[in-house]
Protein backbone atom coordinates (compact mmCIF):
# COMPACT_ATOMS: atom_id res chain seq x y z
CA UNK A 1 -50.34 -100.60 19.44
CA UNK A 2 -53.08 -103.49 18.96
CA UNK A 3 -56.41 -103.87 21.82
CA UNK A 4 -54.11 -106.35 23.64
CA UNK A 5 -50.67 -104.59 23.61
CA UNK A 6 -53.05 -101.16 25.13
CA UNK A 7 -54.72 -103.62 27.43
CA UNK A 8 -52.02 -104.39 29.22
CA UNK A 9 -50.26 -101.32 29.41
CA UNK A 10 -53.19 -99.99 30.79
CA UNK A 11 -53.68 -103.08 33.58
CA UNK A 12 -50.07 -101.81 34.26
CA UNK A 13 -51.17 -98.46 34.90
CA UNK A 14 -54.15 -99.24 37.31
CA UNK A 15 -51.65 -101.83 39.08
CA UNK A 16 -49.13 -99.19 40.40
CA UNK A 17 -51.64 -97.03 40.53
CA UNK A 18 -53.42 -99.37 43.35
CA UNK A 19 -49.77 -99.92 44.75
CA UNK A 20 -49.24 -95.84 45.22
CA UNK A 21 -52.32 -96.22 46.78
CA UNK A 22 -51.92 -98.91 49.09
CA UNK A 23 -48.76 -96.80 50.13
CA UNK A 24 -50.72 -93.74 51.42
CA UNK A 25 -52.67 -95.99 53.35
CA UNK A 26 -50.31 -97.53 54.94
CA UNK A 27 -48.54 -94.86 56.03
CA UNK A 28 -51.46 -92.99 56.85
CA UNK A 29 -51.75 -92.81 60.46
CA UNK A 30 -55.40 -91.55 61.76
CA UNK A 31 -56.60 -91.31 65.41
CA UNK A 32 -60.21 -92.47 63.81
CA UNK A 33 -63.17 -92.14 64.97
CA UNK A 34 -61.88 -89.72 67.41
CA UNK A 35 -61.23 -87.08 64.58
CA UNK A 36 -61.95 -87.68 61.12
CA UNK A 37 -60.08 -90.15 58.80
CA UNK A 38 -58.39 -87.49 56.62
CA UNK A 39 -56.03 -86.45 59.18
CA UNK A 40 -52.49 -88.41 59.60
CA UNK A 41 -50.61 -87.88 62.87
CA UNK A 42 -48.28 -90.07 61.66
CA UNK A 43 -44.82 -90.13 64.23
CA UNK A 44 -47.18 -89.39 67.51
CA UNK A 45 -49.86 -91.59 66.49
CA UNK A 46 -48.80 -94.24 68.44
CA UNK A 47 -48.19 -92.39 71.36
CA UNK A 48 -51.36 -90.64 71.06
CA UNK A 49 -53.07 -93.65 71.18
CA UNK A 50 -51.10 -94.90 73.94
CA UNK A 51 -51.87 -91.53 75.68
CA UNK A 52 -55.07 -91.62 74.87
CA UNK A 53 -56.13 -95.25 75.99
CA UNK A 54 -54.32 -94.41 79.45
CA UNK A 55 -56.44 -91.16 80.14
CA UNK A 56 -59.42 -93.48 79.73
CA UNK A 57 -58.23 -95.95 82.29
CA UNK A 58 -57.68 -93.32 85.37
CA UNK A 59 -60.45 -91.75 84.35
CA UNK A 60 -58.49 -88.15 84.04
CA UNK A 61 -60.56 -84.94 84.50
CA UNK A 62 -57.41 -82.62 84.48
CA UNK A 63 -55.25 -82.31 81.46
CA UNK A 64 -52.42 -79.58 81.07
CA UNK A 65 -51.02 -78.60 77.47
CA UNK A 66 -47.73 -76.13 77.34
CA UNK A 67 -47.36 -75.22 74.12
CA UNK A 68 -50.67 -74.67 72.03
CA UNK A 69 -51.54 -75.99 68.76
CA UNK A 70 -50.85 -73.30 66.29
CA UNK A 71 -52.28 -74.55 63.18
CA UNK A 72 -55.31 -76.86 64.32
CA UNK A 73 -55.75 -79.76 62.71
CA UNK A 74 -54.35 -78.44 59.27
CA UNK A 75 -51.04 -78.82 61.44
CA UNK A 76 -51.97 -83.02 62.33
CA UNK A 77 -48.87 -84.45 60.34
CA UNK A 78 -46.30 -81.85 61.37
CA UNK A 79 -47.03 -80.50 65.03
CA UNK A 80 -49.66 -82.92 65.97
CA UNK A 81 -52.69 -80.74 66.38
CA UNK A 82 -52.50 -82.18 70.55
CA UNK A 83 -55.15 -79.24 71.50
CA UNK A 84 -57.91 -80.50 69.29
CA UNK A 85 -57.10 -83.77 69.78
CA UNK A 86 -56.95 -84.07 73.73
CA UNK A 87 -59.58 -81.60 73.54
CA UNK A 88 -61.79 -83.76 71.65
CA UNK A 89 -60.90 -86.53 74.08
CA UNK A 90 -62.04 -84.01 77.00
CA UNK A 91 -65.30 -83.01 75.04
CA UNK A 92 -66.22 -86.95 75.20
CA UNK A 93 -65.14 -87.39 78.75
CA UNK A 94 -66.31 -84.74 80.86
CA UNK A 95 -62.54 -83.52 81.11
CA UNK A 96 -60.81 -80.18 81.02
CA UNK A 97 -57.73 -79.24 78.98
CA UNK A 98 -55.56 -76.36 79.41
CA UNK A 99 -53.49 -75.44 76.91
CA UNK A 100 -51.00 -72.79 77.84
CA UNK A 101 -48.58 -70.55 75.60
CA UNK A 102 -46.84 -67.32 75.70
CA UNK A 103 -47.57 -66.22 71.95
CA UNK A 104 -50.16 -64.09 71.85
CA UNK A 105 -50.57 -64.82 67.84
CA UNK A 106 -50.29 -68.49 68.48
CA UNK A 107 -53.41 -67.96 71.24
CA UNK A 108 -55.39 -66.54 68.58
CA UNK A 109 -55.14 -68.98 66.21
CA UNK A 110 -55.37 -71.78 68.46
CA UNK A 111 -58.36 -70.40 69.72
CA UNK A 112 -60.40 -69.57 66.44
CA UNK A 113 -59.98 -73.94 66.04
CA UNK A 114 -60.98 -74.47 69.38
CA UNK A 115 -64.28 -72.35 68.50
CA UNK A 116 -64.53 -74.16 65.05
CA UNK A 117 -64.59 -77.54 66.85
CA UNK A 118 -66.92 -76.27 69.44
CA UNK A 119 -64.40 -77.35 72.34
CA UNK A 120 -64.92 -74.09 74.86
CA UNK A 121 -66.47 -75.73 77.50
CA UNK A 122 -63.89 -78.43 77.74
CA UNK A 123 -60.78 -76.42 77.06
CA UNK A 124 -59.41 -73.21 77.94
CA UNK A 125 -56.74 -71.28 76.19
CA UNK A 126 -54.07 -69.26 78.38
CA UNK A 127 -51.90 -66.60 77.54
CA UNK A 128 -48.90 -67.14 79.97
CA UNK A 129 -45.28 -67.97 80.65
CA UNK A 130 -46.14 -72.16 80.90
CA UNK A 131 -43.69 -72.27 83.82
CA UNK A 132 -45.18 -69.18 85.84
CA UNK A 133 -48.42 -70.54 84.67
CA UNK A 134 -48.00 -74.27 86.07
CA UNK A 135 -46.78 -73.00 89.54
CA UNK A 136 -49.47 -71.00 90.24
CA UNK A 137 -51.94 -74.00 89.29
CA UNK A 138 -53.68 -75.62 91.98
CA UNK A 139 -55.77 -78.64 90.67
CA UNK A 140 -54.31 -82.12 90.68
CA UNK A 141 -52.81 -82.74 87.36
CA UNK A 142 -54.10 -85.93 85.77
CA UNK A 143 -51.92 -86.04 82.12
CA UNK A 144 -49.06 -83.26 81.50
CA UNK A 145 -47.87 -83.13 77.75
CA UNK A 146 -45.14 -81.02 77.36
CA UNK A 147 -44.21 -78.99 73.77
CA UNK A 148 -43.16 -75.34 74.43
CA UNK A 149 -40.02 -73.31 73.70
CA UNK A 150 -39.40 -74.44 69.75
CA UNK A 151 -36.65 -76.38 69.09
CA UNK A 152 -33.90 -76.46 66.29
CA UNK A 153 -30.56 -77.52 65.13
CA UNK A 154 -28.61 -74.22 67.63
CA UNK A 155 -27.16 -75.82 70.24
CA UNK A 156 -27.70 -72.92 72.52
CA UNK A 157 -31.25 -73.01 71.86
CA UNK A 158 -31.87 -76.96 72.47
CA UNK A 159 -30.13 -76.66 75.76
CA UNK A 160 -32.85 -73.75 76.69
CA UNK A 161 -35.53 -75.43 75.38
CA UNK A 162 -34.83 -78.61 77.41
CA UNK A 163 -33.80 -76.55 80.61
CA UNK A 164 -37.62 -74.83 80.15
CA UNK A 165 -39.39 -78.05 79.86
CA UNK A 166 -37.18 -79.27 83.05
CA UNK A 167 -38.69 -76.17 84.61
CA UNK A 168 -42.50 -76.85 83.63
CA UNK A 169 -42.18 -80.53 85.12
CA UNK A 170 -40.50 -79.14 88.29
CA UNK A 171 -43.14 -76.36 88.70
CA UNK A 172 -46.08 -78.49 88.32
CA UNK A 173 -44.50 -81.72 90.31
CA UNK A 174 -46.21 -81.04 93.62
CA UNK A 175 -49.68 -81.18 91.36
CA UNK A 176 -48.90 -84.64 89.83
CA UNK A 177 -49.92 -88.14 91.57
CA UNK A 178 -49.23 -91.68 91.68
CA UNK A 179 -51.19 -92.35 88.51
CA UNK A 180 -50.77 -89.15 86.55
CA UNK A 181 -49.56 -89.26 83.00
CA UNK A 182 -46.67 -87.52 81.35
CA UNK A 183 -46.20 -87.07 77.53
CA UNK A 184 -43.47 -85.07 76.14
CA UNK A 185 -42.81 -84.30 72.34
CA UNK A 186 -40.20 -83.43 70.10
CA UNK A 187 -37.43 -86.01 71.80
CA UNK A 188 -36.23 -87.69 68.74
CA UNK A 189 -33.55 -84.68 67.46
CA UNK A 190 -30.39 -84.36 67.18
CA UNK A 191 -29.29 -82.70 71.19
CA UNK A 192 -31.72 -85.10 72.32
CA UNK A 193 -34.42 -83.19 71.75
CA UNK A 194 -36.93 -81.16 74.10
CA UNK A 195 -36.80 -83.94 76.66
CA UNK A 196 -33.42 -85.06 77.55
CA UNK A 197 -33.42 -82.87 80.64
CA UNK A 198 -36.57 -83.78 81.67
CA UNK A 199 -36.69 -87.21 81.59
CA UNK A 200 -33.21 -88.05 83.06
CA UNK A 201 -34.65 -85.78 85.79
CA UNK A 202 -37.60 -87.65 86.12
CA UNK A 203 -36.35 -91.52 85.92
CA UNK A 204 -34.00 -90.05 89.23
CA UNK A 205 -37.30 -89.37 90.60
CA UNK A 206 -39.15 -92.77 90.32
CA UNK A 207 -41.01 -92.61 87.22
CA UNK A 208 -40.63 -95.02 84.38
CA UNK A 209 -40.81 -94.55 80.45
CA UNK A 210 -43.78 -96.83 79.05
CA UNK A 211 -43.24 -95.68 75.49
CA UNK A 212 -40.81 -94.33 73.24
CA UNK A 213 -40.74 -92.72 69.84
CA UNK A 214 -40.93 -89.75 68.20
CA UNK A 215 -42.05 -88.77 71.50
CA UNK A 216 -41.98 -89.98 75.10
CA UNK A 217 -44.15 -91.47 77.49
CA UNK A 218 -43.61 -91.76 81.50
CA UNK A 219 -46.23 -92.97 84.30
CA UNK A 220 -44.87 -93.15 87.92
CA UNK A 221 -43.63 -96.45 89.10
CA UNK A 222 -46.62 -96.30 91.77
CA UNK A 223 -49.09 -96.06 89.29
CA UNK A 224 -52.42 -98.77 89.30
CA UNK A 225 -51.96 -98.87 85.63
CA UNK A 226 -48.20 -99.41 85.06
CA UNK A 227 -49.07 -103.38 84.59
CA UNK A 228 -51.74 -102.90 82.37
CA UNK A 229 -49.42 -101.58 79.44
């Protein structure tokens, strides 16, 4: 191989190698300069920022969480890391999350990142059944996201997981107002994932889906903000 034949094997090289990365970039989806760069949320990215934008505009000091991030931010691309995201959101907005689960393992670990990010006065970590945890809560509820009770491909085990997060909204309905915000994830599976129940329920009671994707996103049809979207 002569200087020119190596010369443009090599251009070839560096040319898919730009392509490949061009790719990542693309498809890298960050929620920068909220959290760092590195992290992709990828499918809820959009409805993070969607989420995240609207919790600006009502100005929300109350944010529940069933369902805690188990994995931090290490989990961004798969589970979505919500905690330390809407708990970074809190830290900048003098806002509170809760973040409720029933494993105590899943507690643990959730709390160890919410120490590592320095988030303790803005969120709070609760060991709890979310449903017996959300009636017995007694602040107005500014922005609900829903993710407990795992979901997978058993039929018997979608239908309780959807029936539980049909529970949570119905225990904590009396909390929510005109402009509160409702995110649910995991609702593009196969059994119509965590929140078929839930969100037939809820268009029957007035409110309206804003957003849809990999998860779902509902304001009432009252709210101040539903004509700003």
């Amino acid at each position: 191989m002569n200087l020119l034949q190596f010369t443009f094997v090599l251009s070839i090289f560096i040319l898919l190698y730009v392509i490949i990365l061009i790719g990542k970039f693309v498809k890298h989806k960050s929620l920068y300069p909220l959290l760092p760069f590195k992290y992709d949320f990828r499918k809820r990215r959009v409805t993070f920022l969607k989420s995240l934008e609207l919790l600006s505009k009502i100005g929300a000091k109350i944010i529940i969480e069933t369902g805690t991030s188990r994995h931090g931010l290490d989990g961004a691309r798969s589970q979505g890391a919500a905690t330390i995201v809407f708990g970074k959101w809190a830290q900048k907005n003098n806002a509170f999350l809760h973040s409720v689960d029933i494993s105590q393992d899943s507690v643990n670990i959730s709390q160890n990142e919410v120490n590592a990010q320095c988030l303790n006065e803005n969120v709070k970590i609760h060991l709890s059944d979310s449903v017996e945890f959300l009636k017995n809560f007694n602040e107005p509820v500014d922005f609900l996201y829903l993710d407990s009770y795992d979901y997978n491909d058993d039929p018997e085990v979608q239908l309780k997981s959807q029936l539980h997060h049909l529970n949570e909204f119905k225990a904590i309905e009396d909390k929510l107002h005109d402009n509160s915000i409702v995110l649910i994830d995991d609702c593009d599976l196969p059994g119509g994932g965590k929140g078929k129940l839930v969100v037939e329920y809820m268009l029957a009671k007035s409110w309206i889906i804003t957003l849809i994707n990999y998860q779902i996103l509902l304001l009432h049809e009252n709210s101040t903000i539903l004509n700003s979207i």
